[in-house]
N, C-alpha and C. Protein backbone atom coordinates (compact mmCIF):
# COMPACT_ATOMS: atom_id res chain seq x y z
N UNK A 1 0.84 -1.19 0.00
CA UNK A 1 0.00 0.00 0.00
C UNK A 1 0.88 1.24 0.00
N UNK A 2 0.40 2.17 -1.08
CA UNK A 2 1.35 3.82 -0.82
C UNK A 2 0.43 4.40 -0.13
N UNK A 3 1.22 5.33 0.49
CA UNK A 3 0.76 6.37 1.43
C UNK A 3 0.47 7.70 -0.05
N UNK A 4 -0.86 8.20 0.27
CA UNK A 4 -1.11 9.13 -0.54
C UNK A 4 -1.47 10.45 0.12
N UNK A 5 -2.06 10.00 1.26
CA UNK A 5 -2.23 11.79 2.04
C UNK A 5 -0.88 12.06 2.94
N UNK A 6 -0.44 11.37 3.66
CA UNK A 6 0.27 11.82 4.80
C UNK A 6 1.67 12.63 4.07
N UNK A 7 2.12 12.03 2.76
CA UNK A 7 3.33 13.07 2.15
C UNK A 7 2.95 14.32 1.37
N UNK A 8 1.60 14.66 1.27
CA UNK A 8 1.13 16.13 1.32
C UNK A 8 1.00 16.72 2.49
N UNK A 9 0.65 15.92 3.39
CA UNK A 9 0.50 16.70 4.88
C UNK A 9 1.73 17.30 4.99
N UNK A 10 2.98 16.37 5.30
CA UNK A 10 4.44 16.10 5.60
C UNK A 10 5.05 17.31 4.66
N UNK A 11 4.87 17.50 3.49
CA UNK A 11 5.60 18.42 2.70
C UNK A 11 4.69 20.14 2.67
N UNK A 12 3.60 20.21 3.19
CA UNK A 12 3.18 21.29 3.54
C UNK A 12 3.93 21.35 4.94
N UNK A 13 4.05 21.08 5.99
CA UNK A 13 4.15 21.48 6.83
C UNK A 13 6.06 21.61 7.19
N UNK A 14 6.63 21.09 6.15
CA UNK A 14 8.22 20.40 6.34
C UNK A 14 8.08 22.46 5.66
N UNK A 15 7.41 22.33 4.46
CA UNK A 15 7.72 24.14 4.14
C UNK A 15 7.25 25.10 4.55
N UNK A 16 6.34 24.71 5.59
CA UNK A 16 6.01 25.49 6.64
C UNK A 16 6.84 25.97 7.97
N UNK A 17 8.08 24.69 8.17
CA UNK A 17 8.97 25.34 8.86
C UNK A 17 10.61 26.15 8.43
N UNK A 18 10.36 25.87 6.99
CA UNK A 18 11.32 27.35 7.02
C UNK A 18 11.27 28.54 7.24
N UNK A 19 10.21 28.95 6.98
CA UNK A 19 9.96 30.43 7.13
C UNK A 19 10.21 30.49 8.73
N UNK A 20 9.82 29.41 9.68
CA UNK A 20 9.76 30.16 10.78
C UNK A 20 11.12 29.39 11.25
N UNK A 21 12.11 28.88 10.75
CA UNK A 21 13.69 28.72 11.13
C UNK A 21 13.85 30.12 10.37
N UNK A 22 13.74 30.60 9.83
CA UNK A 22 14.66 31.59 8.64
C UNK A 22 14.26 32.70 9.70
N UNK A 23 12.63 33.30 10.53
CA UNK A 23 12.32 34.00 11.09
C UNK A 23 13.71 34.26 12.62
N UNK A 24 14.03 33.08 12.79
CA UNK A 24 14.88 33.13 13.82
C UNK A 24 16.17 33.81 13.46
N UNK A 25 16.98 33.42 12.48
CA UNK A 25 17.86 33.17 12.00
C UNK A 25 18.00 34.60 11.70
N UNK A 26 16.86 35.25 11.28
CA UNK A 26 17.20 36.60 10.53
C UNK A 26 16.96 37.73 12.01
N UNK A 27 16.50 37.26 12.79
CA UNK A 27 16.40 37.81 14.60
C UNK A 27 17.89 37.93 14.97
N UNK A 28 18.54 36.74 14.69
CA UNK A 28 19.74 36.97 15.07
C UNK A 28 20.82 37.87 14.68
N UNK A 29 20.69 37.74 13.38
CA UNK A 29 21.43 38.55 12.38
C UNK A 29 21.31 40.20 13.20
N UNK A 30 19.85 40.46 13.24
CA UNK A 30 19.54 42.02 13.09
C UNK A 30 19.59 41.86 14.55
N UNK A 31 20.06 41.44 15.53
CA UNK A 31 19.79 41.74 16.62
C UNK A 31 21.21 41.58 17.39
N UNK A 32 22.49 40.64 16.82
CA UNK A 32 23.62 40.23 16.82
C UNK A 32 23.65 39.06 17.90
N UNK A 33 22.17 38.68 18.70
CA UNK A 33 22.50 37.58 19.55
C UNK A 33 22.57 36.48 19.05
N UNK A 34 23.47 35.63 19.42
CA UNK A 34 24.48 34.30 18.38
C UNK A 34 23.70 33.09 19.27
N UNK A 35 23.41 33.23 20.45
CA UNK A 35 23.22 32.51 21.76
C UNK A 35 22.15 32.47 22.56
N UNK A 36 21.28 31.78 23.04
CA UNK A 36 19.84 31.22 23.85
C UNK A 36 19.25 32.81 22.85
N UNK A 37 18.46 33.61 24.18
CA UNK A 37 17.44 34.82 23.52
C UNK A 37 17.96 36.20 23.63
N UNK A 38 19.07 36.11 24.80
CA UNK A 38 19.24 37.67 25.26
C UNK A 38 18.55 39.22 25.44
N UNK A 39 17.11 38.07 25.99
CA UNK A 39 16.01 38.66 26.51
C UNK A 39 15.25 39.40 25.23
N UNK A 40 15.83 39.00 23.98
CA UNK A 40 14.57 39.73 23.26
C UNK A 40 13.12 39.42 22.72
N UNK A 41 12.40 39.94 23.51
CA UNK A 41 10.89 39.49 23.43
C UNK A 41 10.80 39.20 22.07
N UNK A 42 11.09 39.65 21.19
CA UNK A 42 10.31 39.30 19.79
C UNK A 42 11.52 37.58 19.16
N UNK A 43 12.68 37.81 19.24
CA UNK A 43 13.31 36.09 19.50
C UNK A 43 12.68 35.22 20.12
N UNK A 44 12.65 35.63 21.38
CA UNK A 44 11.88 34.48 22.05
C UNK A 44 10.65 34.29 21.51
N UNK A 45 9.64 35.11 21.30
CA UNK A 45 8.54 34.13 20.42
C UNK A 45 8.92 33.57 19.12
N UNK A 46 9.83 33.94 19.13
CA UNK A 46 9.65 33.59 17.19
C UNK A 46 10.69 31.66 17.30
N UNK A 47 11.39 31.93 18.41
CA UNK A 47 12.42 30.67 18.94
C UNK A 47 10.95 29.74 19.57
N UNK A 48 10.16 30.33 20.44
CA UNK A 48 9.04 29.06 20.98
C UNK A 48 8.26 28.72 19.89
N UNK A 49 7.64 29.19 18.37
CA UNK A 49 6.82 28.87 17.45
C UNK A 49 7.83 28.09 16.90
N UNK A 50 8.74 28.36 17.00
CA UNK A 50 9.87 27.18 15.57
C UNK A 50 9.58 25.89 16.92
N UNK A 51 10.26 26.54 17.94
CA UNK A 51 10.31 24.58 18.76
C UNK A 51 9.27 24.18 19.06
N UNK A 52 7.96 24.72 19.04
CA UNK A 52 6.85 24.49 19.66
C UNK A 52 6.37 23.33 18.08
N UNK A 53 6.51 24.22 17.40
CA UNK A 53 6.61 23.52 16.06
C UNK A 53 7.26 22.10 15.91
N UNK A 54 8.53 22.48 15.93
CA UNK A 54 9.21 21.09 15.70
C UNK A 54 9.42 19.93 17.12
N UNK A 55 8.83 20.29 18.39
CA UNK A 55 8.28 19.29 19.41
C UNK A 55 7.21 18.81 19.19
N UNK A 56 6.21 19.27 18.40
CA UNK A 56 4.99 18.29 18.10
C UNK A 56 4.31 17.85 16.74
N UNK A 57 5.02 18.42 15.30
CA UNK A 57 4.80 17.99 14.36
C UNK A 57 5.78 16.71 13.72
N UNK A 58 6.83 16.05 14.33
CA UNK A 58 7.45 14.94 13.84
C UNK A 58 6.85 14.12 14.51
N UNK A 59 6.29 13.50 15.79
CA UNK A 59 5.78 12.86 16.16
C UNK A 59 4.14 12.38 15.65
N UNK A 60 3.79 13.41 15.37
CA UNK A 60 2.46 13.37 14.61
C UNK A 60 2.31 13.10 13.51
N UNK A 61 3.55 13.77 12.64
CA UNK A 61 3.40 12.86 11.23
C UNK A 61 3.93 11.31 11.29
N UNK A 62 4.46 11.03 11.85
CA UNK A 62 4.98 9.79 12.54
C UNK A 62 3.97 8.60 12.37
N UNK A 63 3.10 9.57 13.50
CA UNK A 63 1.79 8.83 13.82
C UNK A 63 0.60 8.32 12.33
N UNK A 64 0.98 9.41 11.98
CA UNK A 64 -0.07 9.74 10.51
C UNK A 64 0.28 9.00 9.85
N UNK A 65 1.68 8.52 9.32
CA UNK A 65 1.99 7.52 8.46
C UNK A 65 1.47 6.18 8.83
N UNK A 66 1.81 5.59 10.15
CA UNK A 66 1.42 4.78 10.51
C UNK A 66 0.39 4.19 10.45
N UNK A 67 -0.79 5.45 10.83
CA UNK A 67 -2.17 5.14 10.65
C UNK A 67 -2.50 4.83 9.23
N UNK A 68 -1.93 5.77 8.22
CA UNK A 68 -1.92 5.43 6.87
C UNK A 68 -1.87 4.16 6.54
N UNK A 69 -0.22 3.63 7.02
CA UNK A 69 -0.42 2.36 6.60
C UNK A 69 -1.65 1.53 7.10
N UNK A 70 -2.03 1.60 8.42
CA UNK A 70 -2.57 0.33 9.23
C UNK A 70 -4.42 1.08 8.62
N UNK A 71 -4.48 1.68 7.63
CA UNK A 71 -5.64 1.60 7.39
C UNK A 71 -6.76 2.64 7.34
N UNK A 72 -6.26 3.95 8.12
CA UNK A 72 -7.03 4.96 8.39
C UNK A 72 -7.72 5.51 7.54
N UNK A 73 -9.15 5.20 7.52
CA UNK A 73 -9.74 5.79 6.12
C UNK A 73 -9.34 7.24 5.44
N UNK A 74 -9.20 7.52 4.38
CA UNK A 74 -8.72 8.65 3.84
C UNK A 74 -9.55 9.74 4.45
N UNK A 75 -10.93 9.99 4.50
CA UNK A 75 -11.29 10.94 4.67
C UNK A 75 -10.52 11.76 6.29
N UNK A 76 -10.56 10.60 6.87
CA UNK A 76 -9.78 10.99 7.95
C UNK A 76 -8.63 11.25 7.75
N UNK A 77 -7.89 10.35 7.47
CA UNK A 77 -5.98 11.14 7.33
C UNK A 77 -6.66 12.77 6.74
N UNK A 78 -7.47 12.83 5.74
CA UNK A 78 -7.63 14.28 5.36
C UNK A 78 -8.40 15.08 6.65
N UNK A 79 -9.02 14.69 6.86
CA UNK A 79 -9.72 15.63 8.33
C UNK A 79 -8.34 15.95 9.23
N UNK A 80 -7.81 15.28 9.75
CA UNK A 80 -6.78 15.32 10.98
C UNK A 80 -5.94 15.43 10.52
N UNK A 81 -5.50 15.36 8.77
CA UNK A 81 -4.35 16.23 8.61
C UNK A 81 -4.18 17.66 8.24
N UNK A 82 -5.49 17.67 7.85
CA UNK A 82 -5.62 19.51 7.01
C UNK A 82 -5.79 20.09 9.00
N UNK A 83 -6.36 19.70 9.85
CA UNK A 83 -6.76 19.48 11.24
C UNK A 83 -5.13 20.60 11.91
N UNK A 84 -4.26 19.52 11.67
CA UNK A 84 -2.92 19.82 11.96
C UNK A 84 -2.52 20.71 11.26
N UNK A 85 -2.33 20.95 10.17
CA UNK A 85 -1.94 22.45 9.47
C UNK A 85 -2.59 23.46 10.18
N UNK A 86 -3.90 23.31 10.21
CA UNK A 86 -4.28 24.75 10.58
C UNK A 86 -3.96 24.56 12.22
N UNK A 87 -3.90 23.51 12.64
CA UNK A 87 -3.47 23.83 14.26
C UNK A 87 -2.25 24.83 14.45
N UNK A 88 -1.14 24.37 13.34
CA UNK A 88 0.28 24.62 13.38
C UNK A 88 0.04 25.74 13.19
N UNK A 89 -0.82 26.33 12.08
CA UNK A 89 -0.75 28.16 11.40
C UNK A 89 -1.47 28.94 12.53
N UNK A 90 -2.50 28.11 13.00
CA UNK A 90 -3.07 29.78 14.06
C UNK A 90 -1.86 29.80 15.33
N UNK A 91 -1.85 28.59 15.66
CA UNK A 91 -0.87 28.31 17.14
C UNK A 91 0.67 29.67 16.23
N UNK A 92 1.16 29.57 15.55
CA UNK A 92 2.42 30.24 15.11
C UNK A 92 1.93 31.78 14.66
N UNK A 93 0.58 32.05 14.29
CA UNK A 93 0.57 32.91 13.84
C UNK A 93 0.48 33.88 15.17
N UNK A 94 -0.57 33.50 16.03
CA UNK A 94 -1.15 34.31 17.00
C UNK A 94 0.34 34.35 18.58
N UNK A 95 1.32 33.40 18.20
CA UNK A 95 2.91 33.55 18.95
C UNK A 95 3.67 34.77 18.38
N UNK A 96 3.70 34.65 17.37
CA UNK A 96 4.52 35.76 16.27
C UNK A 96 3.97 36.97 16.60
N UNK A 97 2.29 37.12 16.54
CA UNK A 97 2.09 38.68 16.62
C UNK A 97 1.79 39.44 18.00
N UNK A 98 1.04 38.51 19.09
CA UNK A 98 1.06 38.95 20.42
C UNK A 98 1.54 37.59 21.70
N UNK A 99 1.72 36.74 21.07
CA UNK A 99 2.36 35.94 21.82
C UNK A 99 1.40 34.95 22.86
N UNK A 100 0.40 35.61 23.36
CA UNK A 100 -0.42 34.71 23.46
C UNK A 100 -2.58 34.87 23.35
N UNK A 101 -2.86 34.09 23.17
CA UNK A 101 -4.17 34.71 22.94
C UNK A 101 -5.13 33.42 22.34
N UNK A 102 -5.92 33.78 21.87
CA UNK A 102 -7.22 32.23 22.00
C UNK A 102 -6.35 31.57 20.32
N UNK A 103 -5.90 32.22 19.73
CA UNK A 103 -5.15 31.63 18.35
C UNK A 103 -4.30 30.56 19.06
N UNK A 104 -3.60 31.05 19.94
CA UNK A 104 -2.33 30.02 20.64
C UNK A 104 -3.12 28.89 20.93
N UNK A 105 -3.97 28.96 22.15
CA UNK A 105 -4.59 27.82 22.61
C UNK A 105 -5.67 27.05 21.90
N UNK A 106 -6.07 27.49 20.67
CA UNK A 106 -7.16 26.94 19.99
C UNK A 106 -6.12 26.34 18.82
N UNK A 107 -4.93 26.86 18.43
CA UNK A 107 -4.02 26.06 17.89
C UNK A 107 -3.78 24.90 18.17
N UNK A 108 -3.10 24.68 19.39
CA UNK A 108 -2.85 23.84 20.09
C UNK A 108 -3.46 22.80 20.25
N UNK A 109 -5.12 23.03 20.77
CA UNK A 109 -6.24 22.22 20.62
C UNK A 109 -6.42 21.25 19.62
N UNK A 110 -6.08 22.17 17.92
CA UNK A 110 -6.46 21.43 17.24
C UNK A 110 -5.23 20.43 16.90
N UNK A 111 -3.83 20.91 17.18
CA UNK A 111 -2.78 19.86 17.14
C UNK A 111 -3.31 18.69 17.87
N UNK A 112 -3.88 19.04 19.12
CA UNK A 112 -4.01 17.62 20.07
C UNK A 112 -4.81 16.85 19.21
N UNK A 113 -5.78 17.17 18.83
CA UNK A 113 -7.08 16.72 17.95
C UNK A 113 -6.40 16.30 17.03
N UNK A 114 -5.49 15.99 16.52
CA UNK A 114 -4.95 15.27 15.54
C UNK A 114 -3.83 14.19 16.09
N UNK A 115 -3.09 14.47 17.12
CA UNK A 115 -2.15 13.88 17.63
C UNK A 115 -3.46 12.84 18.24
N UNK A 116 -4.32 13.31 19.09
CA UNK A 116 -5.21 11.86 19.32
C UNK A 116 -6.02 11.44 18.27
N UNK A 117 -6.46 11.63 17.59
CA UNK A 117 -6.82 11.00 15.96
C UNK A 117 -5.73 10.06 15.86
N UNK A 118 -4.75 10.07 15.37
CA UNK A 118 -3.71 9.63 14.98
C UNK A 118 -3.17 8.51 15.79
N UNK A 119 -2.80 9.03 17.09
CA UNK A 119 -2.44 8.08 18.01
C UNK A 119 -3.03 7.03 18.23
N UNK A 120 -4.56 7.59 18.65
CA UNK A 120 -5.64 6.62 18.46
C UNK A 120 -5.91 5.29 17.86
N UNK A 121 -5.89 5.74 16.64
CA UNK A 121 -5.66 4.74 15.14
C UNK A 121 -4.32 4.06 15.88
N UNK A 122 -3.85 4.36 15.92
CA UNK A 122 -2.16 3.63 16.04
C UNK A 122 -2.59 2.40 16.68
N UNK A 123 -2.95 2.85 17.92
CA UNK A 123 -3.38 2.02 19.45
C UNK A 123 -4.33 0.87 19.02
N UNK A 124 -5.19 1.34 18.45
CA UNK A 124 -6.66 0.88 17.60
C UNK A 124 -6.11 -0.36 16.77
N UNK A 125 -5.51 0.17 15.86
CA UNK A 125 -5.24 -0.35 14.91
C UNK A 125 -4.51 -1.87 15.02
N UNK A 126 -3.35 -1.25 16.16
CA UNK A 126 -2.19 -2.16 15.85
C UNK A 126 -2.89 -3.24 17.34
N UNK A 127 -3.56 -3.05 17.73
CA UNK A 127 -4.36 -3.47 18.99
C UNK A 127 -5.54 -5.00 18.42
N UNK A 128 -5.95 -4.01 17.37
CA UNK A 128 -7.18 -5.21 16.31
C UNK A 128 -6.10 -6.08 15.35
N UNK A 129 -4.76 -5.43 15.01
CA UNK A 129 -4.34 -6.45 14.62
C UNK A 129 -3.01 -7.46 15.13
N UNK A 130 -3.32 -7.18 15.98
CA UNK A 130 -2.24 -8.45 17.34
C UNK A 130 -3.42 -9.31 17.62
N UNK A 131 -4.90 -9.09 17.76
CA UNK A 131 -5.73 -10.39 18.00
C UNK A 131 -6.06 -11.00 16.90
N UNK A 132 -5.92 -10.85 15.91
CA UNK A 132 -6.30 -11.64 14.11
C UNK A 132 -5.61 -12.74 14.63
């Protein structure tokens, strides 16, 4: 079986984190700190959306493949993966411009909502097929 949704998910969201590595990267430049944040409020958010980012979207696509393989009907990989994009874009957008606010936590929300979708299936899945 090929996986047909989860490497559109995976490649939207893989180019979804350059911009916000490059966001850092160019903080540093214009700001000359080489090292952790050196207290600048606008680094530090832009450093918690990149890791906040990359602490919970490899594990989830992880998950997503998996489920892929073990069966997850498409409509779902598409629900809980388009699910996760937009978790990732409000959660980063609403860090970037005031740092915190119902974007952050309703982001977040919808990451979980996919990380348990996903997980779920995993558990589910690989659970129905250890008793066959």
């Amino acid at each position: 079986m090929s996986m047909i949704v989860t490497p559109v998910i995976a490649g939207i969201l893989v180019l979804a984190q350059i911009p916000l590595t490059l966001l850092v990267g160019y903080r540093r430049l214009k700001t000359d700190i080489r090292f952790l944040d050196g207290g600048d409020e606008t680094l530090i958010r832009r450093m918690r959306t990149h890791g906040n980012f990359t602490e919970t979207v490899p594990s989830t696509l992880i998950a997503m493949a998996l489920a892929e393989i073990n069966g997850m009907p498409v409509w779902a990989l598409w629900l809980f993966g388009t699910t996760l994009v937009a978790g990732r874009a409000v959660h980063a957008a609403q860090i970037l411009s005031t740092g915190w606010g119902l974007g952050r936590s309703s982001g977040m929300g919808l990451t979980f909502l996919a990380m348990l979708a996903f997980g779920g299936w995993c558990l589910w899945s690989g659970t129905a097929i250890s008793t066959r």
